[in-house]
Protein backbone atom coordinates (compact mmCIF):
# COMPACT_ATOMS: atom_id res chain seq x y z
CA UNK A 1 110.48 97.61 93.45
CA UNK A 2 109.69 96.54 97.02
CA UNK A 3 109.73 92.95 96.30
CA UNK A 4 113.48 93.27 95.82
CA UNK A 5 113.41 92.84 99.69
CA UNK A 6 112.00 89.53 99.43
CA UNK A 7 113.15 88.41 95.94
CA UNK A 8 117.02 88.74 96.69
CA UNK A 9 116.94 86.90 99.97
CA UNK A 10 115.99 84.29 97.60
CA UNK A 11 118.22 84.33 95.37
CA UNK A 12 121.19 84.38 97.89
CA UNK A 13 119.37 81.25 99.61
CA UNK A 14 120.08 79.21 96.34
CA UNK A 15 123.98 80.17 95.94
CA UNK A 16 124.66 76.43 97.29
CA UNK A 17 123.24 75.48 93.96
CA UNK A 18 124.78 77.59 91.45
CA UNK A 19 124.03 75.14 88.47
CA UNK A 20 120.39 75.30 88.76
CA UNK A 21 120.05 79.22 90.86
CA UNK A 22 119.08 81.22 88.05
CA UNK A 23 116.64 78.52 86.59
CA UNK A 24 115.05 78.10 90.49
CA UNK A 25 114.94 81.82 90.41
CA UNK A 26 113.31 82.36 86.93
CA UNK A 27 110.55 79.85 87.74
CA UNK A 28 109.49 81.67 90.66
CA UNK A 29 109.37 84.86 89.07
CA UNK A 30 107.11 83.11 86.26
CA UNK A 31 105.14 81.61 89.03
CA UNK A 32 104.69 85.47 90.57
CA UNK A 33 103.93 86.83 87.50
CA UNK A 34 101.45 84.17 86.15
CA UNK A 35 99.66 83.99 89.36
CA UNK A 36 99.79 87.32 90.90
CA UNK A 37 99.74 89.84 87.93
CA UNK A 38 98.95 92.69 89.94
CA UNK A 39 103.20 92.07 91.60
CA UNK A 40 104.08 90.04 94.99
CA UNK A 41 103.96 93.39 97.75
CA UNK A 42 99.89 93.83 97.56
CA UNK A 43 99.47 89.86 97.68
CA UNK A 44 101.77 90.08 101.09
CA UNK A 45 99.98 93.14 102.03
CA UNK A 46 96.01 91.44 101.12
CA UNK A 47 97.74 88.67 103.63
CA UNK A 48 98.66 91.16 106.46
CA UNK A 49 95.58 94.09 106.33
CA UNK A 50 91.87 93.71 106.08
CA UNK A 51 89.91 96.40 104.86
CA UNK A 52 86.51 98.39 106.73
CA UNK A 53 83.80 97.59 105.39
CA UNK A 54 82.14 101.32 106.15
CA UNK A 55 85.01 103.39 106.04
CA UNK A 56 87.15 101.59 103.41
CA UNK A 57 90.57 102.06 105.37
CA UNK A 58 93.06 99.12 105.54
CA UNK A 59 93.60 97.29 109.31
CA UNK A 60 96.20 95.17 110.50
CA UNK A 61 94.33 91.67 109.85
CA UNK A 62 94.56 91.00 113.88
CA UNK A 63 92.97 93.64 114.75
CA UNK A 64 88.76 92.88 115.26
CA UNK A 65 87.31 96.41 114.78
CA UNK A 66 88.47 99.24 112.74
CA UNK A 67 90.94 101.97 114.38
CA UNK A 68 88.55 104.90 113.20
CA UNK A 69 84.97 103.79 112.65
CA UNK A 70 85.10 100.93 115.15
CA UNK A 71 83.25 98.52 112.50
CA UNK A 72 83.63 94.68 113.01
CA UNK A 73 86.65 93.44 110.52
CA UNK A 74 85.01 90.25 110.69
């Protein structure tokens, strides 16, 4: 439901082409679908967090050590 956010920004990019929008926009949805079958917000979210490696809680990827264990994230 989340990936609305990012889906329809999409869609509104390709009005200038209205003969080909929903054809550009069902090919990207196949494209989600076929290669990230799991949906497109924990693909964005695998791209933004790391996770502990002792404590198992999710980091913002800059960050080098965990907020609560202080493990390396490296």
């Amino acid at each position: 439901m989340a990936a609305v956010f990012i889906l329809f920004p999409l869609l509104e990019f390709l009005r200038f082409w209205p003969e080909y929008r929903t054809l550009m926009f069902a090919a990207v949805i196949l494209l989600i679908l076929l290669y990230m079958p799991e949906g497109l917000i924990p693909w964005v979210r695998d791209k933004i967090e790391k996770q502990c490696p002792r404590c198992k809680l999710r980091n913002v990827a800059v960050r080098k050590t965990c907020r609560v264990c202080t493990a390396s994230l490296d």
